[in-house]
N, C-alpha and C. Protein backbone atom coordinates (compact mmCIF):
# COMPACT_ATOMS: atom_id res chain seq x y z
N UNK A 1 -14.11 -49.70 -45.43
CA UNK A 1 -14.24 -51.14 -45.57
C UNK A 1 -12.88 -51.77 -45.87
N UNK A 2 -12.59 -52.86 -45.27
CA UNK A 2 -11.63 -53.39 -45.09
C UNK A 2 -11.63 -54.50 -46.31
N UNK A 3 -10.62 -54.83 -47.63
CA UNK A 3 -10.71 -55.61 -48.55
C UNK A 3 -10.20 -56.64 -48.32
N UNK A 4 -10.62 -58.14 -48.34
CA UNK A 4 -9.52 -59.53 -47.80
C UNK A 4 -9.08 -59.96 -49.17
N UNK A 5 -8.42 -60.57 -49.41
CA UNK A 5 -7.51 -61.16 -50.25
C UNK A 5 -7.48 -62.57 -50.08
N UNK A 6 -8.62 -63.61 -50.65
CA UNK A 6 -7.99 -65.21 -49.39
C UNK A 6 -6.99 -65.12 -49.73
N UNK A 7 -6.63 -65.24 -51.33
CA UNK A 7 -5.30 -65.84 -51.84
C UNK A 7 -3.79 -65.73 -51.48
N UNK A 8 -4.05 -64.36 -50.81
CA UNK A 8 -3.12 -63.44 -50.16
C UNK A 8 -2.77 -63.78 -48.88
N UNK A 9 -4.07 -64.19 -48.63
CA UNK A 9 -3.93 -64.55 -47.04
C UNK A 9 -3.27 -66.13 -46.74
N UNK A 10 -3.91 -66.57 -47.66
CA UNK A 10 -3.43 -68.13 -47.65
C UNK A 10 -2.27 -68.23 -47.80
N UNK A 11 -1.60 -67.92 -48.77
CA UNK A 11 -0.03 -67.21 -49.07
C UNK A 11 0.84 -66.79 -48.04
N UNK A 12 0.65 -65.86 -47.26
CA UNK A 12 1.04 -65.89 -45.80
C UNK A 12 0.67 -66.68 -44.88
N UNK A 13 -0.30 -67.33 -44.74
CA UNK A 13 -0.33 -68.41 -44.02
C UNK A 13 0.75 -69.41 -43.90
N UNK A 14 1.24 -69.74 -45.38
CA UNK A 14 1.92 -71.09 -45.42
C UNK A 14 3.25 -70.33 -45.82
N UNK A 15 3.82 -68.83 -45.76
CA UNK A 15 5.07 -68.71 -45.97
C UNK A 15 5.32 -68.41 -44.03
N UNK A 16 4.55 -67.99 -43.67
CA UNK A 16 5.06 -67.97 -42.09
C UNK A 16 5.25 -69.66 -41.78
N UNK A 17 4.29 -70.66 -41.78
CA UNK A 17 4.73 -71.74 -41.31
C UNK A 17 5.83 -72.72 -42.18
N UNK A 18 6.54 -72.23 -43.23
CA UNK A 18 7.36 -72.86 -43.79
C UNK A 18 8.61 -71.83 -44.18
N UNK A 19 8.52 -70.98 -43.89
CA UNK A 19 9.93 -69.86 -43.95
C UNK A 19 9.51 -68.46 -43.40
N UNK A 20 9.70 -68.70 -42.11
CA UNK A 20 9.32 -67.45 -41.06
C UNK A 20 10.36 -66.41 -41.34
N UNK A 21 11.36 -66.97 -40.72
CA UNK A 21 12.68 -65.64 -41.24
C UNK A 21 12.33 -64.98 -41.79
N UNK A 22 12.38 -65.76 -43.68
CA UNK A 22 12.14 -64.81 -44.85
C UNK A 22 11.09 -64.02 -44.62
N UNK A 23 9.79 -64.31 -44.12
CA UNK A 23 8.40 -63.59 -44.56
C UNK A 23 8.57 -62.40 -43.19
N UNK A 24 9.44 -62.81 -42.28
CA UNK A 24 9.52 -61.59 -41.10
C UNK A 24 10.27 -60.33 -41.70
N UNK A 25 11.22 -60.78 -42.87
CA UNK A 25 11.52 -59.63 -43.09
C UNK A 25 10.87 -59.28 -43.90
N UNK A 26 9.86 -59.87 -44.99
CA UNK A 26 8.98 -58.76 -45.45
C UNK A 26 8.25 -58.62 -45.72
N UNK A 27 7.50 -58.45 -44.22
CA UNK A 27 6.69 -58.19 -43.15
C UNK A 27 6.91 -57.01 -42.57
N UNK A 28 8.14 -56.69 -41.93
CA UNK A 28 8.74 -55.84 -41.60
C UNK A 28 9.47 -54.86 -42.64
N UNK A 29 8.92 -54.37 -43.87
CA UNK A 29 8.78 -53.92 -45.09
C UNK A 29 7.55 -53.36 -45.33
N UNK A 30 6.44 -53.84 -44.98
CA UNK A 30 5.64 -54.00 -45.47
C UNK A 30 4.76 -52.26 -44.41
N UNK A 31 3.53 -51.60 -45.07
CA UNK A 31 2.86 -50.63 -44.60
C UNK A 31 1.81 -50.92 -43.67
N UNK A 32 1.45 -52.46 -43.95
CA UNK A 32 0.18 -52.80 -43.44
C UNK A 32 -0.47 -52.12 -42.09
N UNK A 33 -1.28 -51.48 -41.73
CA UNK A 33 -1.61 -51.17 -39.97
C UNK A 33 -1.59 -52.54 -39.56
N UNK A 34 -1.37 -52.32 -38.39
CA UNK A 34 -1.89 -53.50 -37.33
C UNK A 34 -3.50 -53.68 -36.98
N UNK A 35 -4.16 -52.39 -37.06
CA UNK A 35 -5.71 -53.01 -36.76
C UNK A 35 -6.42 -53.37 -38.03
N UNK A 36 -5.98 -53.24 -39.26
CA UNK A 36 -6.39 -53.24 -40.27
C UNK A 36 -6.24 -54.91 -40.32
N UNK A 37 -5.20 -55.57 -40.37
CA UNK A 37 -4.62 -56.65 -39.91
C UNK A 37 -5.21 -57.91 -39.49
N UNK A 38 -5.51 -57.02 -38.03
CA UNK A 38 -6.69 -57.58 -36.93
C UNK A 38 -7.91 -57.93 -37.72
N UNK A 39 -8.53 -56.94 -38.60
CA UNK A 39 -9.83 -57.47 -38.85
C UNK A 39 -9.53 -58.63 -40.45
N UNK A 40 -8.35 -58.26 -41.12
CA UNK A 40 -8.79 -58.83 -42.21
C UNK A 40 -8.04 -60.25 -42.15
N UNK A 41 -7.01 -60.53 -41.04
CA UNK A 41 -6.42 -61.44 -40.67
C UNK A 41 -6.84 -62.39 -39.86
N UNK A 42 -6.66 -61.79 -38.83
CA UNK A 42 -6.45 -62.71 -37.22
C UNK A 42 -7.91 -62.95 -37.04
N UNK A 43 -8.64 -61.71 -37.59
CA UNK A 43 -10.36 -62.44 -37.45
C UNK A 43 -10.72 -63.25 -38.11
N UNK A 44 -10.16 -63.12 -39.33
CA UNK A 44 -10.65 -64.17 -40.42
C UNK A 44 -10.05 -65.68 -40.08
N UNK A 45 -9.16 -65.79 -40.00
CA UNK A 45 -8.26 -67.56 -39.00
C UNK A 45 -8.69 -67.40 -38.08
N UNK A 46 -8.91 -66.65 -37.25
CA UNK A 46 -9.80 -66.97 -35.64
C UNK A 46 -11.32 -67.58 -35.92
N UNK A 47 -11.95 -67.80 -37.28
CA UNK A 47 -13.28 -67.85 -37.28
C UNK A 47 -13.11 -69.47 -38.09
N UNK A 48 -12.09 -69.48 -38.25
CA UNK A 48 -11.46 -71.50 -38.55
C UNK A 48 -11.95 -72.27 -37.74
N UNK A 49 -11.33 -72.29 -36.44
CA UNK A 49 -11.31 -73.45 -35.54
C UNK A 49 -12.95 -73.11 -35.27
N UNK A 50 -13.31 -71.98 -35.19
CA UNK A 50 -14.62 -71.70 -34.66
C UNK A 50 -15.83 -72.40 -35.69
N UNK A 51 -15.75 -72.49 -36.91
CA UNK A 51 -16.30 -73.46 -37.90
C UNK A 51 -15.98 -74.85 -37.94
N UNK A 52 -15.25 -75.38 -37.62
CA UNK A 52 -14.62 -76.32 -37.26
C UNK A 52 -15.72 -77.06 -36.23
N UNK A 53 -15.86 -76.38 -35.12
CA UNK A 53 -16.16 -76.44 -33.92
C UNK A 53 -17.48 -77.00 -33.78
N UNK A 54 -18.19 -75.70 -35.41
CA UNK A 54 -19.90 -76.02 -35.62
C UNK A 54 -20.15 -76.74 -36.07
N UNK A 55 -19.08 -77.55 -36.87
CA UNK A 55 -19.51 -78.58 -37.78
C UNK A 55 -19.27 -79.81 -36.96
N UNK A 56 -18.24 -80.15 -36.25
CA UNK A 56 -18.77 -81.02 -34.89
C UNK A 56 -19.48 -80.71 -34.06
N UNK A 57 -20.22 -79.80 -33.58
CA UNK A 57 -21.12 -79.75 -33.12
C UNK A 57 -22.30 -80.46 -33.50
N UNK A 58 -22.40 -80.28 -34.86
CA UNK A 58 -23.77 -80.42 -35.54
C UNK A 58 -23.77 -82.33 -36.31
N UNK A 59 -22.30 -82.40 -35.98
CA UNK A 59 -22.02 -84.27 -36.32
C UNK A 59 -22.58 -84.57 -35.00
N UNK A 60 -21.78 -84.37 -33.98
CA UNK A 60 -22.42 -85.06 -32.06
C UNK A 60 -23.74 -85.02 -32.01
N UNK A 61 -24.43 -84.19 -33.04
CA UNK A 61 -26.04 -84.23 -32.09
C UNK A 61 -26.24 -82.92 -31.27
N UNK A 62 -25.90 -81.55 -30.98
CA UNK A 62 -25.98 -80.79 -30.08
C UNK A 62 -26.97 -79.72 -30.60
N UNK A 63 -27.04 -79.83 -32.16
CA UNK A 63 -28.62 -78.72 -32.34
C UNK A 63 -28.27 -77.86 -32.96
N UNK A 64 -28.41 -76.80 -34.03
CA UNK A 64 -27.81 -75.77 -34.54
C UNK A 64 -27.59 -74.80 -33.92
N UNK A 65 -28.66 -74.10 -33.11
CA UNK A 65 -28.50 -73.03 -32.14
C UNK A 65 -27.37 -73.09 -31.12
N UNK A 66 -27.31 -74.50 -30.58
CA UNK A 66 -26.38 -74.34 -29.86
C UNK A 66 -24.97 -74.64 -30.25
N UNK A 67 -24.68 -75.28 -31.19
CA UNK A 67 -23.88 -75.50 -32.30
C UNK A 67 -23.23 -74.31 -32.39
N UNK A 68 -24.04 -73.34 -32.92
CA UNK A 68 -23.66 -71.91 -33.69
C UNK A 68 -23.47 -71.19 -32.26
N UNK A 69 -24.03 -70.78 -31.43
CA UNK A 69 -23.90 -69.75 -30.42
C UNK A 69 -22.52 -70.21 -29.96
N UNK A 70 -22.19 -71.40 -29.47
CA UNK A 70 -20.48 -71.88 -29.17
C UNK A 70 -19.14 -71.59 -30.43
N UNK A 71 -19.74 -71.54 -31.22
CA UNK A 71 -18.75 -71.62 -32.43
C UNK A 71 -18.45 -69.71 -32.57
N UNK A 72 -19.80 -69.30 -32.54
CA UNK A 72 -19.42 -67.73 -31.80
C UNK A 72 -18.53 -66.96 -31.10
N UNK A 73 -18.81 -67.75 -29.62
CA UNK A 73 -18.10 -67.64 -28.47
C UNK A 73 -16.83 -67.68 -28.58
N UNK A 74 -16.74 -68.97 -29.09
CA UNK A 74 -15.44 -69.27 -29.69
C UNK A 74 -14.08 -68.50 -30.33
N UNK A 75 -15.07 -68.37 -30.98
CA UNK A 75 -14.60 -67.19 -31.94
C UNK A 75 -14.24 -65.98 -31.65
N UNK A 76 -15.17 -64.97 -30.96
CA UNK A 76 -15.13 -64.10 -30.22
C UNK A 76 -14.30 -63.93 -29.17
N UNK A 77 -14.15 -64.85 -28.59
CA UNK A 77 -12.98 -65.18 -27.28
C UNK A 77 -11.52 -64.87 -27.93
N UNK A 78 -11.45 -66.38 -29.16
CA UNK A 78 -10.16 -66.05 -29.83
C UNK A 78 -9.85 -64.81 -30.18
N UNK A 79 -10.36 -64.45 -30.81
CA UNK A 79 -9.92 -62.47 -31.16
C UNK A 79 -9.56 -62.00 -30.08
N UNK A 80 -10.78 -61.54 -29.38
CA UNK A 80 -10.39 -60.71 -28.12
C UNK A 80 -9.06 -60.95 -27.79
N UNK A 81 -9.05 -62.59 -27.19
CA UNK A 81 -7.48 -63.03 -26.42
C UNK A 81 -6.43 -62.06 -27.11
N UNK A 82 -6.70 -62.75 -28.34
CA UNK A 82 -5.04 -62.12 -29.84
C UNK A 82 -5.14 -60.53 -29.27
N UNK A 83 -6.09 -59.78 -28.98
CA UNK A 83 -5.90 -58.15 -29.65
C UNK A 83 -5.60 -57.55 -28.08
N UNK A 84 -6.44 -58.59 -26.96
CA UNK A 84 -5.38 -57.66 -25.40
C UNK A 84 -4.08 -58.22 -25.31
N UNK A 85 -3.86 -59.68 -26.15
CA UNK A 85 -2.23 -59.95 -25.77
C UNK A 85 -1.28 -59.01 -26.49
N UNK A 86 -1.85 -58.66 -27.88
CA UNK A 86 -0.91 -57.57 -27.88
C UNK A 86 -0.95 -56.11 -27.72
N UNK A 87 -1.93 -55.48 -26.95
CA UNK A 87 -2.08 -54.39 -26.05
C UNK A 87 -0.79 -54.78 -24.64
N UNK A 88 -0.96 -56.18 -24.28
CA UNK A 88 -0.28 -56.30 -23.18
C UNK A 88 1.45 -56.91 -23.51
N UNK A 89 1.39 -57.45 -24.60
CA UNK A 89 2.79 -57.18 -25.18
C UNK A 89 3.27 -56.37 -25.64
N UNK A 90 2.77 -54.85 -25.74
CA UNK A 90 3.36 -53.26 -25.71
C UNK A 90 3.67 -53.07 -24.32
N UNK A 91 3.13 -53.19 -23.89
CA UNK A 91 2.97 -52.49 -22.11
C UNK A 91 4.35 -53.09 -21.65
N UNK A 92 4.55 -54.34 -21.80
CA UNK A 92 5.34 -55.32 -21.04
C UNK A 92 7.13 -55.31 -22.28
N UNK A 93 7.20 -54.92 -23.42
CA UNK A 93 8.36 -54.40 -24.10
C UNK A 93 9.15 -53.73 -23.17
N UNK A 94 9.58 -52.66 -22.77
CA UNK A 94 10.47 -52.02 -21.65
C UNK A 94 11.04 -52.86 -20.87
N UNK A 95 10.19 -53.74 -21.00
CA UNK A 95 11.00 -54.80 -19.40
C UNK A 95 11.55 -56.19 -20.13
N UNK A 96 11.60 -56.09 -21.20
CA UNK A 96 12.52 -56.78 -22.04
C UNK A 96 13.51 -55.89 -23.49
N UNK A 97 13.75 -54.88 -22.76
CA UNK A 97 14.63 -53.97 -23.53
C UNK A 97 13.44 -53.69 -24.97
N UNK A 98 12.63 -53.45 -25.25
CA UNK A 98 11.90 -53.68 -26.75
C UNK A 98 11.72 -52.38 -26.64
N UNK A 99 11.85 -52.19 -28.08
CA UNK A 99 10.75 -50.79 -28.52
C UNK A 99 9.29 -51.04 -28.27
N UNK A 100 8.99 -50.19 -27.57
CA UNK A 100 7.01 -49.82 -27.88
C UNK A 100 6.58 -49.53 -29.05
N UNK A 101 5.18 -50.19 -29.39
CA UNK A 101 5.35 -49.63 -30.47
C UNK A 101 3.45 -50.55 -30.67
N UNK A 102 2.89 -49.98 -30.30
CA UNK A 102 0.82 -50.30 -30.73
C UNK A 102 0.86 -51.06 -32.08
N UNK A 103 1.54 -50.27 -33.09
CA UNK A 103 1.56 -50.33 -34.40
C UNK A 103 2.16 -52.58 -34.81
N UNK A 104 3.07 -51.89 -34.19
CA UNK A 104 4.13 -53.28 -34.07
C UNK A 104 3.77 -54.34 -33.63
N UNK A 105 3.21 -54.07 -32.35
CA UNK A 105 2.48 -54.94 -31.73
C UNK A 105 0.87 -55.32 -31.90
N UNK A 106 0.62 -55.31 -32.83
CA UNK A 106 -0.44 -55.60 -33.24
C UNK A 106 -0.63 -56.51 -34.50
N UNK A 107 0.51 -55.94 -35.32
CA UNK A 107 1.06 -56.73 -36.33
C UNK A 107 1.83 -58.23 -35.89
N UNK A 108 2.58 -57.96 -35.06
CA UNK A 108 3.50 -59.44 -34.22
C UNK A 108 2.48 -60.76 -34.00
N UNK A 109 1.43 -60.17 -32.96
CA UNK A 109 0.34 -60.64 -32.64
C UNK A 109 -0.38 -61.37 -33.64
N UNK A 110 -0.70 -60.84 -34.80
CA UNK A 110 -1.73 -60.63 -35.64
C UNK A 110 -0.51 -62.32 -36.69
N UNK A 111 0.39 -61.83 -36.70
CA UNK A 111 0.61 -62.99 -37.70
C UNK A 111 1.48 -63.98 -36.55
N UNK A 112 2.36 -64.10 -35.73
CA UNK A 112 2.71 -65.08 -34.57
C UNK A 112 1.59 -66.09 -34.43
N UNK A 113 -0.05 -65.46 -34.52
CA UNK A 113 -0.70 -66.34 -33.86
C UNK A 113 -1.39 -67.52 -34.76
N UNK A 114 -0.86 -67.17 -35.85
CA UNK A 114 -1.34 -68.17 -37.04
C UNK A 114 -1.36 -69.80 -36.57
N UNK A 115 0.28 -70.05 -36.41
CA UNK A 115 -0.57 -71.64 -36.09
C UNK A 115 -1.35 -71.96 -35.08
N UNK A 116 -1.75 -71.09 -34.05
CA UNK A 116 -2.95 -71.25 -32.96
C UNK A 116 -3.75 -71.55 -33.54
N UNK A 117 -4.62 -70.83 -34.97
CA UNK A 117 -5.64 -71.22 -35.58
C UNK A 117 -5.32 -72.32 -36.67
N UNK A 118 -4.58 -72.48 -37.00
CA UNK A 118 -4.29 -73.82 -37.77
C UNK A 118 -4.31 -74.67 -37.28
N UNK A 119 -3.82 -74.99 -36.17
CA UNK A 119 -3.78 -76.31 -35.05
C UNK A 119 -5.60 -76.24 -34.67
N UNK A 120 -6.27 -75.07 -34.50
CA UNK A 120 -7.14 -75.31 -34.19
C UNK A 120 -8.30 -75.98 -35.14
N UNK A 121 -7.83 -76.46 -36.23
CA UNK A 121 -8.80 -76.93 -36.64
C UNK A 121 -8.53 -78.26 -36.71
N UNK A 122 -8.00 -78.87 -35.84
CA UNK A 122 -7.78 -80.47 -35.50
C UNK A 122 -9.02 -80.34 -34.47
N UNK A 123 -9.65 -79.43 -33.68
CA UNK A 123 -10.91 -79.57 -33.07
C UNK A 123 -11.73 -80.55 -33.52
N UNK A 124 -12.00 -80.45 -34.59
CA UNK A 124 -12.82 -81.75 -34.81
C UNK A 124 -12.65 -83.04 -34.83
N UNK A 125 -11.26 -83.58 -34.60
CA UNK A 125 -11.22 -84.01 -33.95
C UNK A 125 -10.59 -84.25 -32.53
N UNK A 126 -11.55 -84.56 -31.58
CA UNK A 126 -11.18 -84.35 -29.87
C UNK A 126 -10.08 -85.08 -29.44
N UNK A 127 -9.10 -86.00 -29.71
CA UNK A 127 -8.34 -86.55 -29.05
C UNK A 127 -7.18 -86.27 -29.52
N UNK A 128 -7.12 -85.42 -30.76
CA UNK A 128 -5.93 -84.38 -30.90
C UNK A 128 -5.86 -83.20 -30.12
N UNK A 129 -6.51 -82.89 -29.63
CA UNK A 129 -6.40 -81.60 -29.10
C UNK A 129 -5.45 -80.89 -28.40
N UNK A 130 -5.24 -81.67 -27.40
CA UNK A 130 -4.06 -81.54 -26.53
C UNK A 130 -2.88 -81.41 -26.98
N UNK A 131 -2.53 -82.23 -28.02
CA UNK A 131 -1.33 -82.24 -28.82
C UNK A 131 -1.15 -81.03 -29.90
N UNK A 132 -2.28 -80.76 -30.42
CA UNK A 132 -2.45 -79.57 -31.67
C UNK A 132 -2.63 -78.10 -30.71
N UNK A 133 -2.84 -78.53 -29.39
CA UNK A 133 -2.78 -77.31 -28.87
C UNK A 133 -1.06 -76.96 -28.45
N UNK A 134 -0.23 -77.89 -28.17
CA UNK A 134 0.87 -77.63 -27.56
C UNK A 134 2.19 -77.34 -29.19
N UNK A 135 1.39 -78.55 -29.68
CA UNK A 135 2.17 -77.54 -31.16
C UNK A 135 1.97 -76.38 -31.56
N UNK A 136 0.92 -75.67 -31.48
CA UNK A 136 0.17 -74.57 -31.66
C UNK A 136 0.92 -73.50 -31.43
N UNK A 137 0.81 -73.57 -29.99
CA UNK A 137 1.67 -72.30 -29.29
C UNK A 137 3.04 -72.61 -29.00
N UNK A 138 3.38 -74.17 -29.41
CA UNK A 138 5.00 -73.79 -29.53
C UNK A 138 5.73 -73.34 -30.75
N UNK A 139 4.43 -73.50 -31.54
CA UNK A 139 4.82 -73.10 -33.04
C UNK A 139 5.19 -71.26 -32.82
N UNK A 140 3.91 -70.76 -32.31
CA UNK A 140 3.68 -69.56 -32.39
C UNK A 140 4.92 -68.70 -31.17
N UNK A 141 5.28 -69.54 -30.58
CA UNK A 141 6.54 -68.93 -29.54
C UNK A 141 7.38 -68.81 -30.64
N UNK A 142 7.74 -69.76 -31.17
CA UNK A 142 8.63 -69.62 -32.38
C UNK A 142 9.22 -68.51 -33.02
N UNK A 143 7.26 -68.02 -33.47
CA UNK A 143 7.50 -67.16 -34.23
C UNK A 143 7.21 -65.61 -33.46
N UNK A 144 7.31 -65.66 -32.64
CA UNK A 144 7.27 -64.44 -31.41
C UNK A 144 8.76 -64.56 -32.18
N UNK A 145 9.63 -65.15 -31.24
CA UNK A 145 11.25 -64.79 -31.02
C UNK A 145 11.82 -64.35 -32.40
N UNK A 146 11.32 -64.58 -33.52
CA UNK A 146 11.52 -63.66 -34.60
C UNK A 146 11.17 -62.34 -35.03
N UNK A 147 10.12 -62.58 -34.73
CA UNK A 147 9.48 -61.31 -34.91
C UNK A 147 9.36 -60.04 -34.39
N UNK A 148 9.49 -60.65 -33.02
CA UNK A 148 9.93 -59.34 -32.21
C UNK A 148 10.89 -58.71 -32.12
N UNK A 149 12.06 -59.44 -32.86
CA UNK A 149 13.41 -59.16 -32.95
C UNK A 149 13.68 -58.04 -34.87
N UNK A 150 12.42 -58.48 -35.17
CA UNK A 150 12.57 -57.76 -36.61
C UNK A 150 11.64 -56.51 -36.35
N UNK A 151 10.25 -56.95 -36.06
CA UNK A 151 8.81 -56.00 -35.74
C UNK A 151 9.38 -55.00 -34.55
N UNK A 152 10.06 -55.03 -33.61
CA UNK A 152 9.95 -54.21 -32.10
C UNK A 152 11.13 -54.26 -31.91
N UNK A 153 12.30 -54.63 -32.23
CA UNK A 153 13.58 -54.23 -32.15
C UNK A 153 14.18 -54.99 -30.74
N UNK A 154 13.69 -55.87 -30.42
CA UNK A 154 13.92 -56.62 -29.10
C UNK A 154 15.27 -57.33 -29.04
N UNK A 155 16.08 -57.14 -28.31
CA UNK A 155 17.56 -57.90 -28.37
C UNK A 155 17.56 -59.12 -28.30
N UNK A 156 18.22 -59.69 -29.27
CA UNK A 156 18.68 -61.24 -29.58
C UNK A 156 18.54 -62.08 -27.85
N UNK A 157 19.34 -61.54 -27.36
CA UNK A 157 19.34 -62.25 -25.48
C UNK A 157 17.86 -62.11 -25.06
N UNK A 158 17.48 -61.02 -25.55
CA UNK A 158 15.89 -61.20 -24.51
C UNK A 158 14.84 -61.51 -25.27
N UNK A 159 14.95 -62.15 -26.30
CA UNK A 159 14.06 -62.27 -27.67
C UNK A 159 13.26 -63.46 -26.87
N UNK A 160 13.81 -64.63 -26.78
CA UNK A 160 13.35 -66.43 -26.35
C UNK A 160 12.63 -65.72 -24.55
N UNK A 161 12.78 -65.08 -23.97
CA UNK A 161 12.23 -64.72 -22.37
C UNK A 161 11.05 -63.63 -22.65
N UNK A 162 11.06 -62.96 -23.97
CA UNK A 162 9.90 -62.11 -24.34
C UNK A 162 8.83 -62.77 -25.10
N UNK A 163 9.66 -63.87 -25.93
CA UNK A 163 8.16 -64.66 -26.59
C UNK A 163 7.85 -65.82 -25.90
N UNK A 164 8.73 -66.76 -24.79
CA UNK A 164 8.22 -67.26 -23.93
C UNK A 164 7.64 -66.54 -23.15
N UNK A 165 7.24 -65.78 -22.29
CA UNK A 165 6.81 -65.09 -21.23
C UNK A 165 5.43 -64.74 -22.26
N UNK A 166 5.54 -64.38 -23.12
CA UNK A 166 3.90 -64.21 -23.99
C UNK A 166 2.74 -65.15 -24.29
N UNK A 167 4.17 -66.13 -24.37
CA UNK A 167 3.34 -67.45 -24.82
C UNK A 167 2.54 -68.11 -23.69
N UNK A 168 3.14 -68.07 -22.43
CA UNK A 168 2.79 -68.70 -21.49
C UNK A 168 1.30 -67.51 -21.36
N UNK A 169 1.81 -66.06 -21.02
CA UNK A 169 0.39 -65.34 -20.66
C UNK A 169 -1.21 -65.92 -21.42
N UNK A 170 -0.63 -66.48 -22.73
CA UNK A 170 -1.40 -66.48 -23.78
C UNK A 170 -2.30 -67.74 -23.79
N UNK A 171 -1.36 -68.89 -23.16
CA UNK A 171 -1.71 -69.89 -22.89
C UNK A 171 -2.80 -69.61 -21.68
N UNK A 172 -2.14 -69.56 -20.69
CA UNK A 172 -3.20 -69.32 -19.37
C UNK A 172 -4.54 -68.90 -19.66
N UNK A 173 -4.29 -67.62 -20.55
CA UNK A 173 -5.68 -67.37 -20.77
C UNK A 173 -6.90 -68.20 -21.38
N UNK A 174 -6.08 -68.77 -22.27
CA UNK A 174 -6.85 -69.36 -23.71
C UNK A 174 -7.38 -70.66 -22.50
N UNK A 175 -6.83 -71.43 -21.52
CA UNK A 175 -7.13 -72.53 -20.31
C UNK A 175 -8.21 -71.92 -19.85
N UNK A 176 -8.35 -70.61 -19.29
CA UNK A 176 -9.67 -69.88 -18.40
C UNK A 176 -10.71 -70.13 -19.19
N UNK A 177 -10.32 -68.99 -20.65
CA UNK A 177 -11.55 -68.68 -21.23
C UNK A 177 -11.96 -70.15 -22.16
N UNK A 178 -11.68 -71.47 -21.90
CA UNK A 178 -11.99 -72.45 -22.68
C UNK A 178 -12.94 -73.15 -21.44
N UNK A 179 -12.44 -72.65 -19.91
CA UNK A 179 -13.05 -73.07 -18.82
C UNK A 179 -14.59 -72.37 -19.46
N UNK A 180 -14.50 -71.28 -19.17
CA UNK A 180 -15.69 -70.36 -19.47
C UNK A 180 -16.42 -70.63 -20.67
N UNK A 181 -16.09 -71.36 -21.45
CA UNK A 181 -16.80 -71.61 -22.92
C UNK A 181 -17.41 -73.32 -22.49
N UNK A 182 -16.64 -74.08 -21.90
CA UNK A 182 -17.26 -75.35 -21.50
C UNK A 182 -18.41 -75.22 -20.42
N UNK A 183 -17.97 -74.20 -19.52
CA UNK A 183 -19.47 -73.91 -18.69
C UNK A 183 -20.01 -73.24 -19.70
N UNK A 184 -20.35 -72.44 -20.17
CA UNK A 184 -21.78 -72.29 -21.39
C UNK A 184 -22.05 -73.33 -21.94
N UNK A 185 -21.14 -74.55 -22.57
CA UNK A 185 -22.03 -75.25 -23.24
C UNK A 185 -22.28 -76.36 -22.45
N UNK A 186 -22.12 -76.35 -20.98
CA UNK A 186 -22.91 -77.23 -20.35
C UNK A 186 -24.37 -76.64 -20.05
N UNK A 187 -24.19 -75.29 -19.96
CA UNK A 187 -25.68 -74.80 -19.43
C UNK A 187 -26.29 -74.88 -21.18
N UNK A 188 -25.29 -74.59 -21.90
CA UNK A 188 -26.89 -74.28 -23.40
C UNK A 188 -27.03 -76.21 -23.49
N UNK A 189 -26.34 -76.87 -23.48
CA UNK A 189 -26.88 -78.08 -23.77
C UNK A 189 -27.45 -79.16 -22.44
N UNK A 190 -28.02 -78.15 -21.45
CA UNK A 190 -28.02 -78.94 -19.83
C UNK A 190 -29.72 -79.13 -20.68
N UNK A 191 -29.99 -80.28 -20.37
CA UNK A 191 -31.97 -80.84 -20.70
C UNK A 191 -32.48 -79.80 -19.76
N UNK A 192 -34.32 -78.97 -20.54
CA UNK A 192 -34.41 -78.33 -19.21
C UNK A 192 -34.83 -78.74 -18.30
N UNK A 193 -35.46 -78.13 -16.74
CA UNK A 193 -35.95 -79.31 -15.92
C UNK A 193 -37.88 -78.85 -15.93
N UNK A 194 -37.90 -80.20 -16.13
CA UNK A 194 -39.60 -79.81 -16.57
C UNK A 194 -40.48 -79.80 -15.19
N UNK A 195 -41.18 -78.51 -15.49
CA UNK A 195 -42.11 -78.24 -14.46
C UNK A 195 -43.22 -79.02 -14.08
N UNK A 196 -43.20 -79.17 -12.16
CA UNK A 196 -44.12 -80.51 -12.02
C UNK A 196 -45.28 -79.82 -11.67
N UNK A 197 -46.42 -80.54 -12.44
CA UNK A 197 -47.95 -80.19 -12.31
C UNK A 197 -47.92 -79.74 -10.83
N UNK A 198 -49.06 -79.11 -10.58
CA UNK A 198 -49.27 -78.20 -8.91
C UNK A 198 -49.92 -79.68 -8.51
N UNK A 199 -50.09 -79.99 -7.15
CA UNK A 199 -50.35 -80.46 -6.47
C UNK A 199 -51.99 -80.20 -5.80
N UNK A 200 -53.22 -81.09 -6.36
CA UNK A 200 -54.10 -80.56 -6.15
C UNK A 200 -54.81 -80.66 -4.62
């Protein structure tokens, strides 16, 4: 069993978005696993915006069930995305001079993606979005180009073309699978179509 810490967590939350440097290096000190990470971290802020999400849901009028099953999805999506981008930011290291490294890259991932979920809880409200999304991940490019340069040993020159090139993969995706989450909640919230008496 995996132990969370909010206080701990919150703590890193706000030393990555207000003194990245410092907390990259110790970060890069630090024993933590990377999947250990994954669950007590990146799942736990991935399940933000996703609450966020239910609780406008459930202001608009859309029903609890369907409220909750999207705020799920949501949720579920976000993780996933975080844990193949950095499966696929190991794979893709070599071709930006980086050390490999599962361990590393899981950890990078795991805290880089913080203001994704911080921005994401401007979800509630909708006409930020666009904007809290582009701060989001320019925040989190940010903190790629540090990190990878402390976490994976990535050279200063190819640092800004390894965490841009991530950011963008990261982006694309998060565009699909938000496609794929708006078609579900057109079908869970489509009226059903009511069956017409037989014709005698």
């Amino acid at each position: 069993m995996v132990a969370i810490n909010f206080k701990v967590l919150f703590q890193r939350v706000l030393e990555l978005l207000a003194s990245p440097e410092q907390t990259w290096r110790a970060i890069q000190k630090e024993p933590d696993p990377g999947r250990a990470l994954m669950v007590r971290y990146t799942a736990l802020l991935a399940l933000l915006p996703a609450l966020v999400g239910l609780l406008g849901g459930l202001a608009s009028g859309q029903g609890f069930l369907a409220s909750l099953v999207l705020a799920l999805l949501r949720s579920g999506i976000a993780f996933g995305t975080a844990w193949t981008l950095a499966l696929m930011l190991n794979s893709l290291a070599p071709s930006f001079g980086t050390v490999r490294s599962q361990n590393a890259a899981l950890k990078l991932v795991s805290y880089a993606s913080t203001p994704v979920w911080v921005a994401g809880l401007l979800t509630i409200i909708p006409p930020l979005l666009p904007l809290a999304a582009l701060a989001g991940f320019g925040y989190t490019a940010f903190l790629l180009h540090g990190g990878c340069q402390r976490l994976m040993d990535t050279p200063r020159e190819k640092a800004w073309p390894f965490a841009l090139t991530l950011t963008g993969i990261w982006f694309f995706k998060v565009l699909v699978l938000s496609w794929f989450v708006a078609l579900a909640a057109s079908s869970l919230l489509a009226p059903a179509t009511p069956i017409a008496p037989p014709t005698p």
